[in-house]
PDB file of N, CA and C in Angstrom:
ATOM      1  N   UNK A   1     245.070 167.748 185.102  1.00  0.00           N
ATOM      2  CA  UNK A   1     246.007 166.785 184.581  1.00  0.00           C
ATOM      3  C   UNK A   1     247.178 166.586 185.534  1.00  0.00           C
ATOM      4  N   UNK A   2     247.784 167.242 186.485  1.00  0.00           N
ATOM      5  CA  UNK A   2     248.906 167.827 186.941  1.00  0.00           C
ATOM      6  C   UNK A   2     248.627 166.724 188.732  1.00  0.00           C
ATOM      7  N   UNK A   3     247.173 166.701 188.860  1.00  0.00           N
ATOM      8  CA  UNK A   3     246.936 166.122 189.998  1.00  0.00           C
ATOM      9  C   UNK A   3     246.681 164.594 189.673  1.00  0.00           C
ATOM     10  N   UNK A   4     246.210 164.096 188.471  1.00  0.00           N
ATOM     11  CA  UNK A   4     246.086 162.930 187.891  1.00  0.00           C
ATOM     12  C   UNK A   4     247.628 161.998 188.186  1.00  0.00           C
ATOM     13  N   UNK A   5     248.562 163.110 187.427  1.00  0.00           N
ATOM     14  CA  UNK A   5     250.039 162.423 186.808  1.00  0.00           C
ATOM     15  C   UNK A   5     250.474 162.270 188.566  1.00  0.00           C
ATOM     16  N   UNK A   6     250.373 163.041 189.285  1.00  0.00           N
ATOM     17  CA  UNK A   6     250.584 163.256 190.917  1.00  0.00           C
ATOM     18  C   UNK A   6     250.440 161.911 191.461  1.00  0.00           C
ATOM     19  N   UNK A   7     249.235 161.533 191.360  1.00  0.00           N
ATOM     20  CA  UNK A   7     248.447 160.107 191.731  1.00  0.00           C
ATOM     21  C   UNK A   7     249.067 159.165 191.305  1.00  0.00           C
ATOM     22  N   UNK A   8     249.527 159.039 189.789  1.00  0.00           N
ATOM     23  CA  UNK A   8     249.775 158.007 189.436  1.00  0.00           C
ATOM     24  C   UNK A   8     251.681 157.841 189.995  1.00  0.00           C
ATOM     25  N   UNK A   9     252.405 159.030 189.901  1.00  0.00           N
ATOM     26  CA  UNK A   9     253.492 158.703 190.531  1.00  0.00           C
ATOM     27  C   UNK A   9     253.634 158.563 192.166  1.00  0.00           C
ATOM     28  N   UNK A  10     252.562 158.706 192.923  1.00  0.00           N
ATOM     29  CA  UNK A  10     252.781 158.171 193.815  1.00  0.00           C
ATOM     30  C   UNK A  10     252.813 156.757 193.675  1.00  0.00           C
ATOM     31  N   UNK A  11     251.360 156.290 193.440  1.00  0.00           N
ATOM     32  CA  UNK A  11     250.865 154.881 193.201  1.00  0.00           C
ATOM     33  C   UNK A  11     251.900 153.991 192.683  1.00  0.00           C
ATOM     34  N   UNK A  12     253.009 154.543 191.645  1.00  0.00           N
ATOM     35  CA  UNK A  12     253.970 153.961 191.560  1.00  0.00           C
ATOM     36  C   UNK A  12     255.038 153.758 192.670  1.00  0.00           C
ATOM     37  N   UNK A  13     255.263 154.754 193.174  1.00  0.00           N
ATOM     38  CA  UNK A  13     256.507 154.832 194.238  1.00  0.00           C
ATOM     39  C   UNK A  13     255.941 153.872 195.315  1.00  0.00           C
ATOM     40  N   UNK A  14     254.729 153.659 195.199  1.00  0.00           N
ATOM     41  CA  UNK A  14     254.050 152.910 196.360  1.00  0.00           C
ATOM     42  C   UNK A  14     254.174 151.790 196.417  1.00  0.00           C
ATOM     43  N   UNK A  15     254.758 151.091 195.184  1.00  0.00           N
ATOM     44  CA  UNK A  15     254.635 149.544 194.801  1.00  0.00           C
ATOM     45  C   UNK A  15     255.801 149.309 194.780  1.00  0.00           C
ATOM     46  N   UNK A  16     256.723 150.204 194.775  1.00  0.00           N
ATOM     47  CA  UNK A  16     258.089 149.990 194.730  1.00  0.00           C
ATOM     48  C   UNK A  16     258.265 150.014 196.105  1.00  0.00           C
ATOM     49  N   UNK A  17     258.397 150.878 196.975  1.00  0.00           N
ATOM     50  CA  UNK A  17     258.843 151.011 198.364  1.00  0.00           C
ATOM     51  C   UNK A  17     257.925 150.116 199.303  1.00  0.00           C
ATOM     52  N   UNK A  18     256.950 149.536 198.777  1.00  0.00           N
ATOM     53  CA  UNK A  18     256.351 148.838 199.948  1.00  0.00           C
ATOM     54  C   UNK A  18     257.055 147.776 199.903  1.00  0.00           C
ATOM     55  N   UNK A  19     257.700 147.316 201.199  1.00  0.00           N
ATOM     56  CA  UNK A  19     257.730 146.151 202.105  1.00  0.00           C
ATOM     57  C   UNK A  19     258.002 144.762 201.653  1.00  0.00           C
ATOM     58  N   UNK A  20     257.897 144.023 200.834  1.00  0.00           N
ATOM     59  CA  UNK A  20     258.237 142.573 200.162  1.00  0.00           C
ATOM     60  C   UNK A  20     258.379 141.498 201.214  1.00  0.00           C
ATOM     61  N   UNK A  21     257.085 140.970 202.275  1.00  0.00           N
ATOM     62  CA  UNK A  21     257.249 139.709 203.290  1.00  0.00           C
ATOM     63  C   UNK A  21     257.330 138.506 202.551  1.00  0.00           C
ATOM     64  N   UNK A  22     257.876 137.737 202.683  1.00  0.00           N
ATOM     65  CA  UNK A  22     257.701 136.486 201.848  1.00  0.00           C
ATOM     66  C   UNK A  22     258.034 135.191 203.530  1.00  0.00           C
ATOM     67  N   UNK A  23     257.844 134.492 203.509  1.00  0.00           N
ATOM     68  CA  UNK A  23     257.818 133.258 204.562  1.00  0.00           C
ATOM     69  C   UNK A  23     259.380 132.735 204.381  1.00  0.00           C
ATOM     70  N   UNK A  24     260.503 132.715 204.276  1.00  0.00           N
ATOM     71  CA  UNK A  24     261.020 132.146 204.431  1.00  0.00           C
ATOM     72  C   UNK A  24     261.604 131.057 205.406  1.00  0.00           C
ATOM     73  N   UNK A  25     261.996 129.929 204.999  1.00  0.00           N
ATOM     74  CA  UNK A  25     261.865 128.633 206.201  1.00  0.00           C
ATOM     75  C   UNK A  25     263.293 128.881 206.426  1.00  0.00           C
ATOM     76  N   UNK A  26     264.007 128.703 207.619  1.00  0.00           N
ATOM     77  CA  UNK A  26     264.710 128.163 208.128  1.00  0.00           C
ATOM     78  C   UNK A  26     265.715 127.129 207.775  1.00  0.00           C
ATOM     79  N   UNK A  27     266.777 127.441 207.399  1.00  0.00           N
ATOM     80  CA  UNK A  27     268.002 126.252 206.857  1.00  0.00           C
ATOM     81  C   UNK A  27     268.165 125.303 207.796  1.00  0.00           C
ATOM     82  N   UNK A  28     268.570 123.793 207.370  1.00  0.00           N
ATOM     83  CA  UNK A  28     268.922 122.746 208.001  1.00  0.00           C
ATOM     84  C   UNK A  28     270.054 123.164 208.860  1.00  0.00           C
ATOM     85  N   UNK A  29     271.204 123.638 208.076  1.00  0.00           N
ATOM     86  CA  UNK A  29     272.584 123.964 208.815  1.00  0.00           C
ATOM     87  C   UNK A  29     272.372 124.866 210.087  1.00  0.00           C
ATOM     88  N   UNK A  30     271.267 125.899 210.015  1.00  0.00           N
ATOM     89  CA  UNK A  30     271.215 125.961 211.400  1.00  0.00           C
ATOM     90  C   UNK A  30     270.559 125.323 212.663  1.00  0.00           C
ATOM     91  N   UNK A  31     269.514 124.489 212.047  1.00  0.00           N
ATOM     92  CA  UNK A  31     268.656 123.322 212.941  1.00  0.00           C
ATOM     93  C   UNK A  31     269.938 122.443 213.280  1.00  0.00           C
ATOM     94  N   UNK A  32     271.121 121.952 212.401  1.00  0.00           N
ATOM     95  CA  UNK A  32     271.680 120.772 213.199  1.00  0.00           C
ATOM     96  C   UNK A  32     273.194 121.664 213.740  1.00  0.00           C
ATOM     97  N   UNK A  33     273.198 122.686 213.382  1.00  0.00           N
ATOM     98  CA  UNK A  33     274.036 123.691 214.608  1.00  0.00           C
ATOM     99  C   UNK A  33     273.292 123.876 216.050  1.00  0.00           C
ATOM    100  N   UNK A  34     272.123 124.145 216.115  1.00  0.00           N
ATOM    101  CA  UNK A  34     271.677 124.200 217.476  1.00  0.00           C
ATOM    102  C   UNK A  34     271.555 123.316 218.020  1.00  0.00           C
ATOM    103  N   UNK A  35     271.203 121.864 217.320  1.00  0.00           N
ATOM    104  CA  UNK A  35     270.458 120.466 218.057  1.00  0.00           C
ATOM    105  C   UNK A  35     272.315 119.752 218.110  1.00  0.00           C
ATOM    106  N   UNK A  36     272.942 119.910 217.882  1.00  0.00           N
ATOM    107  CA  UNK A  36     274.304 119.132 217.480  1.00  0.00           C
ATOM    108  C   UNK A  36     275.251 118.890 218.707  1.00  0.00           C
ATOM    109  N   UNK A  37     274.446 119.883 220.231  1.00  0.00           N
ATOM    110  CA  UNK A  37     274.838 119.465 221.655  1.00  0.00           C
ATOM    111  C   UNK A  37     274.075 118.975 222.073  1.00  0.00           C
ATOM    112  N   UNK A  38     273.036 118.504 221.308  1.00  0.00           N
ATOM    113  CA  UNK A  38     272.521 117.297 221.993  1.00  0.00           C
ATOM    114  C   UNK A  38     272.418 115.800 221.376  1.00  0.00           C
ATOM    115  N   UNK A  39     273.207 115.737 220.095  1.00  0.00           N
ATOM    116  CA  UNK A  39     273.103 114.399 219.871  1.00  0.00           C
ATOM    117  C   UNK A  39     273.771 113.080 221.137  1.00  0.00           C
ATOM    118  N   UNK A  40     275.263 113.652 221.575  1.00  0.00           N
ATOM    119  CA  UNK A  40     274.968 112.665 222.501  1.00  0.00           C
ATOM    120  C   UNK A  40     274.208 112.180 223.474  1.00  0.00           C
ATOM    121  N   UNK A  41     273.692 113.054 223.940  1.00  0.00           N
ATOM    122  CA  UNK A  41     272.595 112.922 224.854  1.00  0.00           C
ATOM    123  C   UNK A  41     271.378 112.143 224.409  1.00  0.00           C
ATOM    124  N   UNK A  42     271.089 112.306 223.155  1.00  0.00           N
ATOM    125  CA  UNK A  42     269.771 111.894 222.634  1.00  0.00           C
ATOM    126  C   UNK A  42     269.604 110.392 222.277  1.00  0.00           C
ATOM    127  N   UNK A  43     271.439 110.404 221.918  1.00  0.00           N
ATOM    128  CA  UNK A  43     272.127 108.821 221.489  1.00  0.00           C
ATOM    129  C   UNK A  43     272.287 108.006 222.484  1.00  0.00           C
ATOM    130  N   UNK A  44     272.671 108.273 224.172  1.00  0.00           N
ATOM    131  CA  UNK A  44     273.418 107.690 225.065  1.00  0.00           C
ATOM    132  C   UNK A  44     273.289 108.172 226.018  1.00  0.00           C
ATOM    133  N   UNK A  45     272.509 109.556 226.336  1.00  0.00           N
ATOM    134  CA  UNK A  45     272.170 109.768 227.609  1.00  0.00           C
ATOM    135  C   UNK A  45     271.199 109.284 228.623  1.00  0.00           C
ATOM    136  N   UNK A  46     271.353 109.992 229.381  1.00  0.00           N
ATOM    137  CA  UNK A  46     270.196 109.777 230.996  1.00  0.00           C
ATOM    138  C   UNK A  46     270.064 111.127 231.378  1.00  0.00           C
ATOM    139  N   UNK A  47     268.587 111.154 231.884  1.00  0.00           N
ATOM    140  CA  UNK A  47     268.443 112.497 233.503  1.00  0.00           C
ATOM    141  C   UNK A  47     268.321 113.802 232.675  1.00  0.00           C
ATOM    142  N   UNK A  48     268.193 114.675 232.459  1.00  0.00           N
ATOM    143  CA  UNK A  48     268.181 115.689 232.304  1.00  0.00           C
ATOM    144  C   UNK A  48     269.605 116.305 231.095  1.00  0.00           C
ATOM    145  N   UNK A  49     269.175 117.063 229.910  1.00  0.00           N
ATOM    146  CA  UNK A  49     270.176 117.293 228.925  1.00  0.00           C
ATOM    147  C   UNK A  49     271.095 118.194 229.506  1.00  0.00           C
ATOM    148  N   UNK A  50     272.322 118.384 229.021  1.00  0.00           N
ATOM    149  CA  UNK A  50     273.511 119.528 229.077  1.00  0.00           C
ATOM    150  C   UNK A  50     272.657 120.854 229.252  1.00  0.00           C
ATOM    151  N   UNK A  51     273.184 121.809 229.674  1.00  0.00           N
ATOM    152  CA  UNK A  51     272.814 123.155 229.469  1.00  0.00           C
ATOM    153  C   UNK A  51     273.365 123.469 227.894  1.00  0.00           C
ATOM    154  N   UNK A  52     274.533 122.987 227.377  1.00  0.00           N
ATOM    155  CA  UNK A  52     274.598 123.577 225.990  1.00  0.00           C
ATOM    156  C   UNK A  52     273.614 123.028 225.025  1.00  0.00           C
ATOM    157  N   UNK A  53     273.193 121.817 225.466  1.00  0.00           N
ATOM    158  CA  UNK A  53     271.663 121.324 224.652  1.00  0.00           C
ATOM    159  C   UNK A  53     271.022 122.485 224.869  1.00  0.00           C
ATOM    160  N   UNK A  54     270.410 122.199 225.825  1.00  0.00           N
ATOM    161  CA  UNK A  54     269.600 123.408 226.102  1.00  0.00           C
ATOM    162  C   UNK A  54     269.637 124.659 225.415  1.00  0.00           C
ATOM    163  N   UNK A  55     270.895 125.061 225.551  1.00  0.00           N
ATOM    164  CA  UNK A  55     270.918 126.475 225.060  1.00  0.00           C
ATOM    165  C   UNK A  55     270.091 127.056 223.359  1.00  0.00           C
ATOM    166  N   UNK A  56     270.990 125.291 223.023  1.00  0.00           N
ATOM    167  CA  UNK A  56     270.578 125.318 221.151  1.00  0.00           C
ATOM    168  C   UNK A  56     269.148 125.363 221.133  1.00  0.00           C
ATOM    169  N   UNK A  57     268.331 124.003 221.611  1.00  0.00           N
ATOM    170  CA  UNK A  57     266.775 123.570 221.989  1.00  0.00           C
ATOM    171  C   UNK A  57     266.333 125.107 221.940  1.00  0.00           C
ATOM    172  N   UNK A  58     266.461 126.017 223.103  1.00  0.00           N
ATOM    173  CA  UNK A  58     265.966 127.332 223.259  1.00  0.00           C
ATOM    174  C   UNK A  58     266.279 128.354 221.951  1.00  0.00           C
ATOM    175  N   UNK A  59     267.423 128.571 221.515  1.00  0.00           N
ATOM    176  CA  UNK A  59     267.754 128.885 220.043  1.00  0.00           C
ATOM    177  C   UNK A  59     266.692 128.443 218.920  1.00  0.00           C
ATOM    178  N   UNK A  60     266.823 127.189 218.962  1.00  0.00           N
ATOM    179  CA  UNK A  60     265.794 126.678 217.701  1.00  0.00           C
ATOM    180  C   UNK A  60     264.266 126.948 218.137  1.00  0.00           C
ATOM    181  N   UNK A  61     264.484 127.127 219.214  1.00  0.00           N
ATOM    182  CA  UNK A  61     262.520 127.582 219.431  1.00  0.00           C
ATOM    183  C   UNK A  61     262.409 128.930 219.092  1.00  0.00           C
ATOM    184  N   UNK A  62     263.287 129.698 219.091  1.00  0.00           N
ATOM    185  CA  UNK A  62     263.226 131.315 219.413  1.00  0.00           C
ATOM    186  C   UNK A  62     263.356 131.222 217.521  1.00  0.00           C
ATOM    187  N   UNK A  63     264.267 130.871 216.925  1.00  0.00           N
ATOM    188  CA  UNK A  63     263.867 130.875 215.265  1.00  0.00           C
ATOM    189  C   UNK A  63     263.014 130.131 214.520  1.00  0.00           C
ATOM    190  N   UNK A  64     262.344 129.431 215.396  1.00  0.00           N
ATOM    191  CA  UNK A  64     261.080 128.786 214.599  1.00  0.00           C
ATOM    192  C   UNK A  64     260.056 129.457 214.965  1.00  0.00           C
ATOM    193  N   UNK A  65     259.770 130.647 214.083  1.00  0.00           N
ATOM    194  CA  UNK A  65     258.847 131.221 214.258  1.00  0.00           C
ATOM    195  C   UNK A  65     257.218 131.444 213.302  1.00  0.00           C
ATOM    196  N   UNK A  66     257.827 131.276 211.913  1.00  0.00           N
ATOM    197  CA  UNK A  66     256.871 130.833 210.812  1.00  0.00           C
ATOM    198  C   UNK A  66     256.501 129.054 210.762  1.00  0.00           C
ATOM    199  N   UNK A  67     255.296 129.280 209.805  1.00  0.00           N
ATOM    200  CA  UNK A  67     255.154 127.578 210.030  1.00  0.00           C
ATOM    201  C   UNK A  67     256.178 127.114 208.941  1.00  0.00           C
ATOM    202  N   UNK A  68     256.649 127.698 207.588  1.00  0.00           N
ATOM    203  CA  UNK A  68     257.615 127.203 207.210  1.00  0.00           C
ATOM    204  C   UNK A  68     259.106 127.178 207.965  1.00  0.00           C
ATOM    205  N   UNK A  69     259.109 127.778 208.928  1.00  0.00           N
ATOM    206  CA  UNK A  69     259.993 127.501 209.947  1.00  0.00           C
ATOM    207  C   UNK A  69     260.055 126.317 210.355  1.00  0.00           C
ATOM    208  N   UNK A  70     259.264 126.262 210.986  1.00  0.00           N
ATOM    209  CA  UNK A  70     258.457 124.525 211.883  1.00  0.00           C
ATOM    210  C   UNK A  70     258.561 123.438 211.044  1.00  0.00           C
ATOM    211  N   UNK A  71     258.241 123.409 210.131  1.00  0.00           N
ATOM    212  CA  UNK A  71     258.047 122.584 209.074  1.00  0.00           C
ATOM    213  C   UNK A  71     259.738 121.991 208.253  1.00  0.00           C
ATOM    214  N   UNK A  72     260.540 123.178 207.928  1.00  0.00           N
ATOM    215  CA  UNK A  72     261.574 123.065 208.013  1.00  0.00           C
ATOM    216  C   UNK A  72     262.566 122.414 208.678  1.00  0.00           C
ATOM    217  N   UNK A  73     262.513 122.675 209.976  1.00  0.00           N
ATOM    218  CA  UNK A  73     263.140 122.552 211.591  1.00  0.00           C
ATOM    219  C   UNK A  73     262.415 120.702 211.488  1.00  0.00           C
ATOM    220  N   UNK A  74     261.606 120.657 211.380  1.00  0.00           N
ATOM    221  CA  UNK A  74     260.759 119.207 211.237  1.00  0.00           C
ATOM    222  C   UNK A  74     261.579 118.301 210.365  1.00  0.00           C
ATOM    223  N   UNK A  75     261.092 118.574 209.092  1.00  0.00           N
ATOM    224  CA  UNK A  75     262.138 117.850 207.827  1.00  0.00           C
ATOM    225  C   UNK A  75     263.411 117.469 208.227  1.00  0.00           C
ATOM    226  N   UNK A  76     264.211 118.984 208.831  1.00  0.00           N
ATOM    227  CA  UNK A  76     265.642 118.509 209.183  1.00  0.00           C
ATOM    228  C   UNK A  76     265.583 117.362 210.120  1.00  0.00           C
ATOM    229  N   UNK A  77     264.994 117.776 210.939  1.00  0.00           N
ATOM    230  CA  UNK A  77     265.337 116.486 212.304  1.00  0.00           C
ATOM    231  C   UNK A  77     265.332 115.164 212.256  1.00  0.00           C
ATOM    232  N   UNK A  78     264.255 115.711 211.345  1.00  0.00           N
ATOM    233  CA  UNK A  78     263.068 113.737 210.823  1.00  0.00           C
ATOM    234  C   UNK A  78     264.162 113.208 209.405  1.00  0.00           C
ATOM    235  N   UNK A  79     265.290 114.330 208.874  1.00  0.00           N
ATOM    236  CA  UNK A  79     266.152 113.428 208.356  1.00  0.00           C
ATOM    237  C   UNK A  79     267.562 112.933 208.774  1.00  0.00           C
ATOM    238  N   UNK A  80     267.432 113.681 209.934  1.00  0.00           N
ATOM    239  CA  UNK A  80     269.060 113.261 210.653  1.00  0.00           C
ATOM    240  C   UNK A  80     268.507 112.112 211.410  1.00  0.00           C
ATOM    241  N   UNK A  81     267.166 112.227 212.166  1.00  0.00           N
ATOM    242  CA  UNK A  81     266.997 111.667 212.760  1.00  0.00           C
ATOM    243  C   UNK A  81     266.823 110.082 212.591  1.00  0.00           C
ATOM    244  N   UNK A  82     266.949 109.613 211.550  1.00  0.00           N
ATOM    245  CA  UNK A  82     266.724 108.539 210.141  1.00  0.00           C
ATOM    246  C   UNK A  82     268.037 107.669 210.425  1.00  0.00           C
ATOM    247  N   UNK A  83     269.060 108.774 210.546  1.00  0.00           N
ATOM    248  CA  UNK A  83     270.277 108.340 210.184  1.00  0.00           C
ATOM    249  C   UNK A  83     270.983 107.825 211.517  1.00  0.00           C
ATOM    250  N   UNK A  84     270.624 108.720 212.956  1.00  0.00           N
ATOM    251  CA  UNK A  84     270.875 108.858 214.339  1.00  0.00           C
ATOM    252  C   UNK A  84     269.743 107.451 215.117  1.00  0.00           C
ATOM    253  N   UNK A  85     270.249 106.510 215.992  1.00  0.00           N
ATOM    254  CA  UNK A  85     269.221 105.941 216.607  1.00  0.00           C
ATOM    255  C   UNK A  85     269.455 106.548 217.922  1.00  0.00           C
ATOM    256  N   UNK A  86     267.901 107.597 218.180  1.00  0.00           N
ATOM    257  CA  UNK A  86     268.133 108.171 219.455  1.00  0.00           C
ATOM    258  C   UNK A  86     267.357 107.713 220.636  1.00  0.00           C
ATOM    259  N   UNK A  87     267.204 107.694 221.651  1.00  0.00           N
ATOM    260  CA  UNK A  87     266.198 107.491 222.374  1.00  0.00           C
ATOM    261  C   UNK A  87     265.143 107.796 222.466  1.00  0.00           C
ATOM    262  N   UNK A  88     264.021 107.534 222.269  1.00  0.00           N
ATOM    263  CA  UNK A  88     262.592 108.011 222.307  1.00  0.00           C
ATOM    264  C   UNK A  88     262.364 108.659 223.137  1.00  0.00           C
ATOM    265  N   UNK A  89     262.241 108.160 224.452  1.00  0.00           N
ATOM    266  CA  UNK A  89     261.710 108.551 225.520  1.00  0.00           C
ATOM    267  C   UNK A  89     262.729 110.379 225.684  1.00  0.00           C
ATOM    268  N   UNK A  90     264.069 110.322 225.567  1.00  0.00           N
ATOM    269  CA  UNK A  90     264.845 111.543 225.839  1.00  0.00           C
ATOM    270  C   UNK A  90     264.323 112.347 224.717  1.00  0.00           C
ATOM    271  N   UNK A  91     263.914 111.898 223.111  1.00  0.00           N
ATOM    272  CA  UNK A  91     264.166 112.517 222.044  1.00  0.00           C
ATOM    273  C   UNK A  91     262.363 113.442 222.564  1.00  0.00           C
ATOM    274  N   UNK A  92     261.397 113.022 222.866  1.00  0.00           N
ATOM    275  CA  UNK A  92     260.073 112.856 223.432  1.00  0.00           C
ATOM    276  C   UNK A  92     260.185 114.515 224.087  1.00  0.00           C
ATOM    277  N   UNK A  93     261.189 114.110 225.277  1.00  0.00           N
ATOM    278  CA  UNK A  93     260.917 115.063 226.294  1.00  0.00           C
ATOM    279  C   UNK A  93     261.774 116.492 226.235  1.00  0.00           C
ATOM    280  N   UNK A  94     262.833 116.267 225.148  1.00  0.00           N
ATOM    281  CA  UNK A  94     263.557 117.342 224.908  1.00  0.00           C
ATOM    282  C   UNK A  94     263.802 118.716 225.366  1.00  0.00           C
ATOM    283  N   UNK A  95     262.807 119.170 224.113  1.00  0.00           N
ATOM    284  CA  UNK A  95     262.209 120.468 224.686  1.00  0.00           C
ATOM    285  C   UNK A  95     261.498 120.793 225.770  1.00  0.00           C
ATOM    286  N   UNK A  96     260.543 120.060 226.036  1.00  0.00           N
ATOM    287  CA  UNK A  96     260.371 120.369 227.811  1.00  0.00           C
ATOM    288  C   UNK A  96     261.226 120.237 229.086  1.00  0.00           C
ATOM    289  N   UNK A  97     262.272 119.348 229.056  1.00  0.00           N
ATOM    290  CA  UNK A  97     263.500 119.397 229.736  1.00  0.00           C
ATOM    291  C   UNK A  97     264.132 121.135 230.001  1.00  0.00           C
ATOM    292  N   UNK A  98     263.849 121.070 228.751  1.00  0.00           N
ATOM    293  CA  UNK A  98     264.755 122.893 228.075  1.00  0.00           C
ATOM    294  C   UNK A  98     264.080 123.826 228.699  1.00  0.00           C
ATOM    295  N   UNK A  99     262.768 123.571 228.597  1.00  0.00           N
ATOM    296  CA  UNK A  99     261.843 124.615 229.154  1.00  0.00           C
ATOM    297  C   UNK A  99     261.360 125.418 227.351  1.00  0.00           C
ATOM    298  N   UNK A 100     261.605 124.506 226.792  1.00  0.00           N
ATOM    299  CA  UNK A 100     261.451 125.381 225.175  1.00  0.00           C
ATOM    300  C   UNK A 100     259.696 124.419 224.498  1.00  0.00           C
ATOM    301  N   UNK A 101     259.436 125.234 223.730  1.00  0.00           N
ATOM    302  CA  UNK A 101     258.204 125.293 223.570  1.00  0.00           C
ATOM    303  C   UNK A 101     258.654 123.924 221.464  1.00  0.00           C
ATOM    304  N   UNK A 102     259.332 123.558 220.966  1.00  0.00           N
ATOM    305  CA  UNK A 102     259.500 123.121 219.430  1.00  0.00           C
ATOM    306  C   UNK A 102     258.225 122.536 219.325  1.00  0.00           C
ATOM    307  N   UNK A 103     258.121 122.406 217.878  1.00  0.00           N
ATOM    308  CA  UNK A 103     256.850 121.886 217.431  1.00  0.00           C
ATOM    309  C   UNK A 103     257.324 120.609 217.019  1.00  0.00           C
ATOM    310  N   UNK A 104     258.226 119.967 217.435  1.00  0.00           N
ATOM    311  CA  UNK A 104     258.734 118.487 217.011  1.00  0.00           C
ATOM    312  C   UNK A 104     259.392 117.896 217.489  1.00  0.00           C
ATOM    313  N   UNK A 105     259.446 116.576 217.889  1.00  0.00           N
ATOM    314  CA  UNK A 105     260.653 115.673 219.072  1.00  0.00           C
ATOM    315  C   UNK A 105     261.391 115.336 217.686  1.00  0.00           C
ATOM    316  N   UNK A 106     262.682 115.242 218.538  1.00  0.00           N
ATOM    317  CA  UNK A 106     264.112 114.699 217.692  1.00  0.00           C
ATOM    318  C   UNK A 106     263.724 113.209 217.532  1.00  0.00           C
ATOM    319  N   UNK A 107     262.588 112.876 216.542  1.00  0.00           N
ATOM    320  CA  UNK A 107     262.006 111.551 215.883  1.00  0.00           C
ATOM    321  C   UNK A 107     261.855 111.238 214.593  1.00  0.00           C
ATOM    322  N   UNK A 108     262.365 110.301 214.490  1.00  0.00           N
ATOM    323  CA  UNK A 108     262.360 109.938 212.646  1.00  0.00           C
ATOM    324  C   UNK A 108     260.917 109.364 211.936  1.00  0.00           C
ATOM    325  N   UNK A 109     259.994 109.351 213.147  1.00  0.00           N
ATOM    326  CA  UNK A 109     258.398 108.921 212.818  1.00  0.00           C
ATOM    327  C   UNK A 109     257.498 110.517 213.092  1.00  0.00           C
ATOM    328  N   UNK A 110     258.038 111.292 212.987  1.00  0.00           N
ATOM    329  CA  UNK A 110     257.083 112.491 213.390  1.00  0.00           C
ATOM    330  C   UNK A 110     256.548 112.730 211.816  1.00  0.00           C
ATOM    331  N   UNK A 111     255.054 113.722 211.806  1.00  0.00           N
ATOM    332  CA  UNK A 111     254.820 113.534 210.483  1.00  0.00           C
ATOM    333  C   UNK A 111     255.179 115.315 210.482  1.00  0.00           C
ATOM    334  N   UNK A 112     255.508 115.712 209.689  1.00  0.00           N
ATOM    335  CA  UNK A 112     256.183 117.156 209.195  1.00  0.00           C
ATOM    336  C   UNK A 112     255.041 117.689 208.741  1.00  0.00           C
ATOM    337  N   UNK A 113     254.061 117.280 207.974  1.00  0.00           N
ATOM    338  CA  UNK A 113     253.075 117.567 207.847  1.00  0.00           C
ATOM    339  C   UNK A 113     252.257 118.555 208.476  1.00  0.00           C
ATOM    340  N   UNK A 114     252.292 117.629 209.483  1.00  0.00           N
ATOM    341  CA  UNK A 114     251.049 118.705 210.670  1.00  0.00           C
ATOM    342  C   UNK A 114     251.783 119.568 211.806  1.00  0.00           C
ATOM    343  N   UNK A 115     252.769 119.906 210.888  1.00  0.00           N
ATOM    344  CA  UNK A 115     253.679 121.028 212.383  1.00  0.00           C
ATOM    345  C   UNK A 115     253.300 122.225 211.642  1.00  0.00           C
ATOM    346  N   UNK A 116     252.814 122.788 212.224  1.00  0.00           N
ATOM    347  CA  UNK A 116     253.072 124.329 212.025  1.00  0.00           C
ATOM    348  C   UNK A 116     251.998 125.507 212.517  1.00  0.00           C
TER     349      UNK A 116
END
């Protein structure tokens, strides 16, 4: 009996102390904190972005790491981006400018859908 009750209070302690992962996505407020040195650029620039673009671009790649990340990071952009008329062609090349890997151009036609 003594090795039974043993078992079962582990088995309990086991469900308690294990681990709890859940996906959490990524807040807007920090997608348009990182992307927010590059709106002028995206609005009115030429040639190659700021390094403080950059810096954010590389930021937001390094925390988009889940697909509700991506997906998140997506939504935000694709709703500022609604509001912002940016350049295509700059909004396009962004992240490769950066040398950063995002799963989405700063575009208000991207589908959010299939990022992740």
């Amino acid at each position: 009996m003594s090795i039974l009750k043993s078992l079962v209070t582990i088995f309990v302690l086991g469900i308690f102390l294990t681990p709890r992962y859940s996906e959490s996505a990524i807040s807007c407020s920090v997608v348009l904190s990182d992307l927010q040195p590059c709106v002028s650029y995206l609005t009115s620039g030429s040639g190659q972005p700021p390094e403080t673009c950059c810096d954010g671009v590389r930021s937001l790649d390094a925390a988009t790491t889940t697909s509700a990340d991506k997906k998140a990071a997506c939504q935000c952009i694709k709703s500022v981006a609604n509001s912002v008329t940016v350049k295509p062609e700059l909004a396009k090349a962004l992240a490769s400018n950066c040398n950063a890997s995002l799963p989405v151009d700063a575009s208000s036609t991207v589908d959010c859908n299939t990022v992740g």
